[in-house]
Protein backbone atom coordinates (compact mmCIF):
# COMPACT_ATOMS: atom_id res chain seq x y z
CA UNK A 1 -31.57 42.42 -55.42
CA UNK A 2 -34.28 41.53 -52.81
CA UNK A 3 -36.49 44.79 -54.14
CA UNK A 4 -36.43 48.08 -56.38
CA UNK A 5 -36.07 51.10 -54.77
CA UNK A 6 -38.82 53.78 -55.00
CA UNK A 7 -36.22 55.61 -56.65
CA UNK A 8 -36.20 52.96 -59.55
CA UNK A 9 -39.48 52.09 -59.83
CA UNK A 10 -40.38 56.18 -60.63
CA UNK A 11 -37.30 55.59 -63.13
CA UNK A 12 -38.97 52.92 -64.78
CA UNK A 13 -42.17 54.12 -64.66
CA UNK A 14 -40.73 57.51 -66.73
CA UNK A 15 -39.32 55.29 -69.22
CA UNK A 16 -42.01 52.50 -69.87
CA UNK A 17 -44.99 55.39 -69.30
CA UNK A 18 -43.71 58.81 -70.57
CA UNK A 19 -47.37 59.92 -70.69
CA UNK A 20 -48.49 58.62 -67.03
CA UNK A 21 -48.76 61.63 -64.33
CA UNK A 22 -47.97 60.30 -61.04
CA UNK A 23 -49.53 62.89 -57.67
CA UNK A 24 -48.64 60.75 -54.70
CA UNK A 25 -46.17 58.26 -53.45
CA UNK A 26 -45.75 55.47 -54.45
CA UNK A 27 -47.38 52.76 -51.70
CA UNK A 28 -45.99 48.97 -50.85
CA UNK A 29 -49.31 46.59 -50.87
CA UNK A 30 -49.43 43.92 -48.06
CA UNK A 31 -50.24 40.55 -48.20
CA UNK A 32 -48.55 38.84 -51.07
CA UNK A 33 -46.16 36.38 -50.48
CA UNK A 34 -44.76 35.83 -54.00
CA UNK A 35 -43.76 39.34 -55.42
CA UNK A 36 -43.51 43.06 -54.34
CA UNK A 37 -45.92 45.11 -54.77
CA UNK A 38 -46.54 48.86 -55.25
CA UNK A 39 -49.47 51.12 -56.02
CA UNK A 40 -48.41 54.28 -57.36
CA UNK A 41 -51.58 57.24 -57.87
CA UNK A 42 -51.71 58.94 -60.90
CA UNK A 43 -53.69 61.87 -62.24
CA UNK A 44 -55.85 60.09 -64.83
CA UNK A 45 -55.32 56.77 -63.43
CA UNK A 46 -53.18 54.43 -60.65
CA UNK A 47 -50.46 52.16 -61.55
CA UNK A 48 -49.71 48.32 -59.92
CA UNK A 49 -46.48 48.07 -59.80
CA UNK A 50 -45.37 44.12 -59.25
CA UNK A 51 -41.90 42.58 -59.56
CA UNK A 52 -41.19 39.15 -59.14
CA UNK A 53 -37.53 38.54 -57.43
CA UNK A 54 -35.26 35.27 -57.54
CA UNK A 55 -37.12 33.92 -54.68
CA UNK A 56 -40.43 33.71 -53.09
CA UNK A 57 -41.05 37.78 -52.14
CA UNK A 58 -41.41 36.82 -48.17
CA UNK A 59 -38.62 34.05 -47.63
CA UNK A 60 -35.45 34.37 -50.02
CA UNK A 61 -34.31 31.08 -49.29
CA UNK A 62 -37.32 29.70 -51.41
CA UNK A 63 -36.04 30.01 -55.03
CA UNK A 64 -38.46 31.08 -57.42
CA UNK A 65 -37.95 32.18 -61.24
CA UNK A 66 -38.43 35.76 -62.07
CA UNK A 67 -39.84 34.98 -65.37
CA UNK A 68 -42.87 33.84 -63.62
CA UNK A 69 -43.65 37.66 -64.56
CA UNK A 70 -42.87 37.12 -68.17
CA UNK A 71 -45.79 34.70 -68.10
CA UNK A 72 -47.91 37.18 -66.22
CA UNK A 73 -46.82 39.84 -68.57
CA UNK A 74 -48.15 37.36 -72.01
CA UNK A 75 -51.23 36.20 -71.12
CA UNK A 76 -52.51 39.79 -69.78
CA UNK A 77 -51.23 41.15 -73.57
CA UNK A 78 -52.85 38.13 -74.79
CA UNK A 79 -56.35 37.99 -73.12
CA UNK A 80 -55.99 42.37 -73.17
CA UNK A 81 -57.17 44.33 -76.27
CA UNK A 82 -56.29 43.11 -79.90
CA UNK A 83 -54.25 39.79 -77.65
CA UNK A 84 -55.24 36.06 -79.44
CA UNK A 85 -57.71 35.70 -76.17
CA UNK A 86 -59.31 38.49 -75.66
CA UNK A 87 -62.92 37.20 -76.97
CA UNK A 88 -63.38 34.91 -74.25
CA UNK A 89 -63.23 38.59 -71.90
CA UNK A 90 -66.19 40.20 -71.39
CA UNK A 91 -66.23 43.82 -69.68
CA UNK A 92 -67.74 42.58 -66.69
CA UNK A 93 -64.87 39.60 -66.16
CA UNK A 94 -61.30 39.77 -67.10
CA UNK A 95 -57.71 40.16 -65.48
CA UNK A 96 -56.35 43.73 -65.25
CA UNK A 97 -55.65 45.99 -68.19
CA UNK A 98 -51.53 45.80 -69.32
CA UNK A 99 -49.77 48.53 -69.29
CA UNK A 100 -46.50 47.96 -69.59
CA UNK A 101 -43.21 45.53 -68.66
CA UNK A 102 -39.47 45.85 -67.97
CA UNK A 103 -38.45 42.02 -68.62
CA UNK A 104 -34.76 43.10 -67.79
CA UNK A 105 -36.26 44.12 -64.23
CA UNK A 106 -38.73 41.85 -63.70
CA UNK A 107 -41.04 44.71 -63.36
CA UNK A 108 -44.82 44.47 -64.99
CA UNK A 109 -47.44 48.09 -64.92
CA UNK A 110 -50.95 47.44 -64.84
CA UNK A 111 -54.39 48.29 -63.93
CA UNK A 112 -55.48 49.17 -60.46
CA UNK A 113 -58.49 47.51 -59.37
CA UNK A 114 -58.25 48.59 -55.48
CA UNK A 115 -61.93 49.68 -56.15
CA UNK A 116 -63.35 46.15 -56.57
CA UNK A 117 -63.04 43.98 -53.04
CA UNK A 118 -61.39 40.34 -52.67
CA UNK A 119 -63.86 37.83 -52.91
CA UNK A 120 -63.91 37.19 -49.45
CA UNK A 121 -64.67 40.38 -48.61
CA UNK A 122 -67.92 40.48 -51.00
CA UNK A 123 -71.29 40.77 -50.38
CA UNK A 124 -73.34 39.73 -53.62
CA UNK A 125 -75.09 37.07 -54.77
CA UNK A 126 -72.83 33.97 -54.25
CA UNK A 127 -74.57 32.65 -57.60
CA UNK A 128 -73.88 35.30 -59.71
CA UNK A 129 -70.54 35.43 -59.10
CA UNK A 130 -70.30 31.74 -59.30
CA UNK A 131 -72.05 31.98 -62.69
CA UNK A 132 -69.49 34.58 -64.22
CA UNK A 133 -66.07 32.83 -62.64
CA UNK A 134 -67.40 29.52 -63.74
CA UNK A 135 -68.30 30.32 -67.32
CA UNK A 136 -64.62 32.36 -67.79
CA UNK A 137 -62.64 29.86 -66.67
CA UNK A 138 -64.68 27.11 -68.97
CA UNK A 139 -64.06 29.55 -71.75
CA UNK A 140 -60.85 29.43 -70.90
CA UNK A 141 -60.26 25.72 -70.80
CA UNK A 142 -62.38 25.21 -73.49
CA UNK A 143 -61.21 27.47 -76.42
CA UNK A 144 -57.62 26.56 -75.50
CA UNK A 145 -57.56 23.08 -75.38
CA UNK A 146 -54.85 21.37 -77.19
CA UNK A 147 -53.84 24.35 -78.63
CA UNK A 148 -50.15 24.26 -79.66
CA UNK A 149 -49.02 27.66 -80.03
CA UNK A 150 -49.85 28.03 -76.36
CA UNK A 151 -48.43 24.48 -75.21
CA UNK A 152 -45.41 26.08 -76.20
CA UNK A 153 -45.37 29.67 -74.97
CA UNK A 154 -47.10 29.06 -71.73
CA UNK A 155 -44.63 25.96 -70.73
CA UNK A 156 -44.47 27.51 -67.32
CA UNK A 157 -42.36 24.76 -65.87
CA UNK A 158 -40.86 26.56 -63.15
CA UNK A 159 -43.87 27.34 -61.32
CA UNK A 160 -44.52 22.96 -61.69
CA UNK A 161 -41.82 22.91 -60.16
CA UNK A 162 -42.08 25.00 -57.24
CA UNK A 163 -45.36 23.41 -56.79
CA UNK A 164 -43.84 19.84 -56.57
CA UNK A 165 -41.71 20.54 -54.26
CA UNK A 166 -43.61 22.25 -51.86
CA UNK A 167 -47.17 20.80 -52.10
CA UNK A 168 -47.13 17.36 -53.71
CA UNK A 169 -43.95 16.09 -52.74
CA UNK A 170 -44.08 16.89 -48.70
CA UNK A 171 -48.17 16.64 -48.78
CA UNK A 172 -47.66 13.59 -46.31
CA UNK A 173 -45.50 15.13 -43.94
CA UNK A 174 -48.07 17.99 -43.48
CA UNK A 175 -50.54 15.14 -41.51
CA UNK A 176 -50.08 15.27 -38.20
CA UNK A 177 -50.59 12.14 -36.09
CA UNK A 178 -51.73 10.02 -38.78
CA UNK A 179 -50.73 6.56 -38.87
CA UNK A 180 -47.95 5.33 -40.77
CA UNK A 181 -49.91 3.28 -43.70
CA UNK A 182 -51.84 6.44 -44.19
CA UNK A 183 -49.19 8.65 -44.31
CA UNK A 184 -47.34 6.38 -47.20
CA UNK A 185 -50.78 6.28 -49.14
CA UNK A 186 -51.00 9.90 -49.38
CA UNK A 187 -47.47 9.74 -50.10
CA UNK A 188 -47.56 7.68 -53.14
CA UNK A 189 -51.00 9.27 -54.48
CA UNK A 190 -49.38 13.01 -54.00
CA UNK A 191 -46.33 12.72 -55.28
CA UNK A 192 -47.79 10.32 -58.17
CA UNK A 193 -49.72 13.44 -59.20
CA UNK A 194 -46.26 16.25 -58.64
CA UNK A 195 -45.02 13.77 -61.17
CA UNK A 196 -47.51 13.61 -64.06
CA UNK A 197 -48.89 17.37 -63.67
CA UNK A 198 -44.94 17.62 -65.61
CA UNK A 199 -46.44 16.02 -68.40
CA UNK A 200 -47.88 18.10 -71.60
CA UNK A 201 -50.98 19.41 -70.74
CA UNK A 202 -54.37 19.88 -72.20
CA UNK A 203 -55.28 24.19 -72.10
CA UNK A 204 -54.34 27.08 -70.38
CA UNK A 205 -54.68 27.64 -66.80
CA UNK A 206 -55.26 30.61 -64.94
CA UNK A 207 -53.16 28.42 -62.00
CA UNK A 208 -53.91 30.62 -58.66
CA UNK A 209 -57.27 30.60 -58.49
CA UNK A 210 -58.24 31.84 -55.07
CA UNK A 211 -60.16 34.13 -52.69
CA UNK A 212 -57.85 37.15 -53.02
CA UNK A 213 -57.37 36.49 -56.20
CA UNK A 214 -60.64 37.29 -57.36
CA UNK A 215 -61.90 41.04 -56.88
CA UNK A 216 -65.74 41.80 -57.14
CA UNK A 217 -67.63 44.93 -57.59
CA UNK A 218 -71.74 44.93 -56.79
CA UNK A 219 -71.49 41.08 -57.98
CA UNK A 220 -71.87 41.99 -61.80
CA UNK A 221 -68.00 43.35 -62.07
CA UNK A 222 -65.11 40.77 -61.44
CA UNK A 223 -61.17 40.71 -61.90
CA UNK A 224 -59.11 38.33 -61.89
CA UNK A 225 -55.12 38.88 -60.77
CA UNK A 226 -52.32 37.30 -60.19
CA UNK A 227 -51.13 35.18 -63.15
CA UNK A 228 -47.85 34.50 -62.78
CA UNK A 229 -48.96 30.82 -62.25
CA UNK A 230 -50.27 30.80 -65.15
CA UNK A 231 -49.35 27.50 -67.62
CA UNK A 232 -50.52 24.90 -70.51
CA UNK A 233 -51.84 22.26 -68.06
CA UNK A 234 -54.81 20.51 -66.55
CA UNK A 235 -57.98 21.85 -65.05
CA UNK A 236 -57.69 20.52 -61.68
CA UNK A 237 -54.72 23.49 -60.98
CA UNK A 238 -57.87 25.80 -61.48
CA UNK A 239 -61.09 24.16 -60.52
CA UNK A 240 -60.18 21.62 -57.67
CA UNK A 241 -57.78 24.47 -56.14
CA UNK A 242 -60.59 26.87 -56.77
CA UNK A 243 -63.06 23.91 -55.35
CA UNK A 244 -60.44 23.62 -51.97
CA UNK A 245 -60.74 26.91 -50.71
CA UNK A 246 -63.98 27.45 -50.89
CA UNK A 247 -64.44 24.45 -48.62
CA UNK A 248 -61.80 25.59 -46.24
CA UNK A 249 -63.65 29.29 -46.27
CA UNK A 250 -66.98 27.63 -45.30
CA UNK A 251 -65.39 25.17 -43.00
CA UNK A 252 -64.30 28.04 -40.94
CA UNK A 253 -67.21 30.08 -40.86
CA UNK A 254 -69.64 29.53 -37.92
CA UNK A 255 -72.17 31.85 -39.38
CA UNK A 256 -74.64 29.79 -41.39
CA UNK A 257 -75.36 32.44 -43.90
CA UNK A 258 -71.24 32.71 -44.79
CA UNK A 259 -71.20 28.96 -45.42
CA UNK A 260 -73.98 28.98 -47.56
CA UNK A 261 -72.41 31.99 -49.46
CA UNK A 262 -69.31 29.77 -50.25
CA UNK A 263 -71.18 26.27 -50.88
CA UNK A 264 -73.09 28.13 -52.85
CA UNK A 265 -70.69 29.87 -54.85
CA UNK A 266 -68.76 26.81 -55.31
CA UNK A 267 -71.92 25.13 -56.76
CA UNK A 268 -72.66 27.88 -58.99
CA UNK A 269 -69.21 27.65 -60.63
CA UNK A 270 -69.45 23.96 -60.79
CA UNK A 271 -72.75 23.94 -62.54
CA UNK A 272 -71.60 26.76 -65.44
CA UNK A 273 -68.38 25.54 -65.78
CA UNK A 274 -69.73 22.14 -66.80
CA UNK A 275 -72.17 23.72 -69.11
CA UNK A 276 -69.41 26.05 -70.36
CA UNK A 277 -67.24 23.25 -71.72
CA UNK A 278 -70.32 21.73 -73.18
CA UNK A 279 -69.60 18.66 -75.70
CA UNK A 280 -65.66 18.98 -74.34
CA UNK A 281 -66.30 18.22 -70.66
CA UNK A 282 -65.62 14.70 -71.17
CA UNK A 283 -62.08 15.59 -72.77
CA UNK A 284 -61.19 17.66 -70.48
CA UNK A 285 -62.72 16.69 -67.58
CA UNK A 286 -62.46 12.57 -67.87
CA UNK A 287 -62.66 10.20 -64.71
CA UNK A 288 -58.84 10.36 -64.28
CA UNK A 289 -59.13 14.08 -64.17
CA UNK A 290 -61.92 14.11 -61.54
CA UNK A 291 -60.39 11.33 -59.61
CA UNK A 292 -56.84 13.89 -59.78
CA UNK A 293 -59.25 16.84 -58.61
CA UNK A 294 -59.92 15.12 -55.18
CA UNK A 295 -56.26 14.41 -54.89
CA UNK A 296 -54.73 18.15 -55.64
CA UNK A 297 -57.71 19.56 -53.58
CA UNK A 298 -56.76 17.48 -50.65
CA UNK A 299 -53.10 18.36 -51.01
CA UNK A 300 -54.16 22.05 -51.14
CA UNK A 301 -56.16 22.08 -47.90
CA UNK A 302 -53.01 20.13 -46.43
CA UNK A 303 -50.67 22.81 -47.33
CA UNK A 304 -52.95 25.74 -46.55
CA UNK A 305 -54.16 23.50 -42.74
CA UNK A 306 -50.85 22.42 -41.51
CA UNK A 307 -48.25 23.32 -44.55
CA UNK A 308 -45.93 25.40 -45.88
CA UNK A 309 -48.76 27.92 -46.54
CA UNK A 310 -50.45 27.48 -42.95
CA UNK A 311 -49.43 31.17 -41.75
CA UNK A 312 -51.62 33.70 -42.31
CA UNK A 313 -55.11 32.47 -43.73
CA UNK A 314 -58.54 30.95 -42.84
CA UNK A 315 -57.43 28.58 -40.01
CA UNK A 316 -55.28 31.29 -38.04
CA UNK A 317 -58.70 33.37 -38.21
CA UNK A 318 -60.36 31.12 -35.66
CA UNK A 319 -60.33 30.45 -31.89
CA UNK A 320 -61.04 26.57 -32.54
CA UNK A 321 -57.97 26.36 -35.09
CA UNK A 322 -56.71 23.32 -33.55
CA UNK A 323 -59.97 21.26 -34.43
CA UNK A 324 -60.48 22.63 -37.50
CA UNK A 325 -57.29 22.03 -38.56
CA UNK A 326 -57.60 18.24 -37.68
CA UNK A 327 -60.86 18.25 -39.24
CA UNK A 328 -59.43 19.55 -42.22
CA UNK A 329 -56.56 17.02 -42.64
CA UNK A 330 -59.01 14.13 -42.12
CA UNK A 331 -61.07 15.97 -44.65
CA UNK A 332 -57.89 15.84 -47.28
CA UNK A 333 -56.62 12.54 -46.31
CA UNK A 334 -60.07 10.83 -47.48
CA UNK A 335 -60.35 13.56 -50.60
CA UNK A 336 -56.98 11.91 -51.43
CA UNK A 337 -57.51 7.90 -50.58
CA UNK A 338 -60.42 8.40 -52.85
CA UNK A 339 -62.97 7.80 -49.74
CA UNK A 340 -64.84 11.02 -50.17
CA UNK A 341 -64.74 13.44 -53.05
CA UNK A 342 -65.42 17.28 -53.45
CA UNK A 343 -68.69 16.89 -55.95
CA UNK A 344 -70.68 15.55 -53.20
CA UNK A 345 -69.90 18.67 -50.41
């Protein structure tokens, strides 16, 4: 089953939300590439609709576990109302409101926030939003770390999985011309980390933490989505891959005003979410872990510049793609060799 029918999903919707009104059709969103997704209006309130097949959503011959979704479905019940997480949420910041889930289907019901605007499309302070992203995901890190009810019901191995095989294991075949002794160093150092980000972790991860997965509204209101990534792991999966694409956003912008916005964002983030953890940086962050952030953030751009993931985002934006592209594989080549690192951009 490659998708649910509209048929099924108003089924589903009947039996997991007897009280829900639905007035319009029910709409497929664009530009995921993991899961369908649906936005179905409703009198009091709309409806996302997401279901996570077999398989990446926009090539089936990627395998990809459905109960990515179960892990979705968890931590939004667990950082939601009355969930074990929920007082590190604050009105202003938090993922959207559960609603409801169909494990036999794959299918998860929540909140709408098609009101709030991706991150890249935002217009607030860079700072602000910096602040609030920074301290939630500290507050995140922080209050789970080595926390062993969630090391064992966030083992999201899969998704480590999918993630080795596509980003850390190929990461030197994504370098172009590059000569052969640096294409076996970035070898070894990627494929070095695929192999120990398998190992028990140290707190919860969002694990997607993106542009369009961050929604804004008038800089004060933010949601985060897309969790299915979500796992008991190690901070660079959130703050180096969050680190990445702001530097790939600000590489690609010519206007000098929308590269400030995202080196200063980045900043921001950086400087609360090393306040945030407080006493517990050094645990969680240690000089292995930093080192490890230059390495996943380099693999990241790689993937995202001349990868698996190289369809469709910043780089395809731009006239000059060629040269930026090359700039940003040197760029990740010496984040990786441990020649330049991501704290002093």
């Amino acid at each position: 089953m490659s998708e649910l029918s509209k048929q099924k999903l108003l089924s589903l919707i009947g039996e997991l939300l007897p009280q829900v009104e639905l007035t319009g059709e029910i709409e497929r969103l664009s530009g995921g590439n993991i899961n369908f997704v649906w936005r179905a209006e409703g009198k009091e309130k709309n409806l996302i609709l997401k279901y996570a097949p077999p398989h990446i959503a926009t090539d089936p011959n990627v395998p990809l576990s459905e109960k990515r979704i179960d892990f979705e479905a968890r931590v939004l019940r667990n950082l939601g109302k009355g969930g074990s997480l929920h007082s590190i949420t604050k009105a202003r910041i938090r993922p959207p409101e559960w609603y409801g889930f169909d494990p036999e289907h794959s299918l998860l019901i929540m909140e709408d926030v098609g009101h709030f605007k991706e991150l890249q499309k935002a217009t607030g302070s860079p700072q602000k939003i910096g602040m609030r992203l920074g301290r939630f995901i500290g507050k995140l890190h922080r209050s789970t770390y080595q926390d062993q009810g969630l090391k064992e019901n966030f083992h999201n191995i899969e998704i480590q999985k999918v993630r080795n095989q596509l980003q850390y294991q190929p990461a030197h075949n994504y370098l172009g011309s590059a000569d052969s002794e640096v294409i076996e160093a970035v070898k070894e150092k990627c494929q070095d980390l695929g192999k120990r980000l398998f190992k028990p972790g140290k707190c919860l991860v969002m694990g997607d933490l993106w542009p369009p997965s961050v929604f804004v509204r008038n800089e004060d209101e933010l949601r985060l989505i897309d969790w299915e990534f979500v796992h008991y792991g190690r901070p660079i999966q959130d703050v180096a891959h969050f680190a990445a694409h702001c530097w790939m956003w600000s590489q690609t912008n010519f206007e000098e005003n929308n590269r400030k916005f995202w080196m200063t964002l980045w900043e921001s983030f950086w400087r609360i979410y090393q306040n945030t953890l407080g006493t517990d940086f050094e645990k969680l962050c240690n000089k292995g872990e930093l080192r490890d952030f230059n390495i996943h953030a380099g693999a990241e751009i790689l993937i995202r510049a001349n990868g698996a993931f190289r369809s469709g985002y910043v780089y395809d934006r731009s006239a000059n793609q060629k040269k930026l592209r090359t700039e940003a594989i040197e760029t990740a080549i010496a984040l990786i060799l441990g020649k330049q690192t991501l704290f002093d951009w």
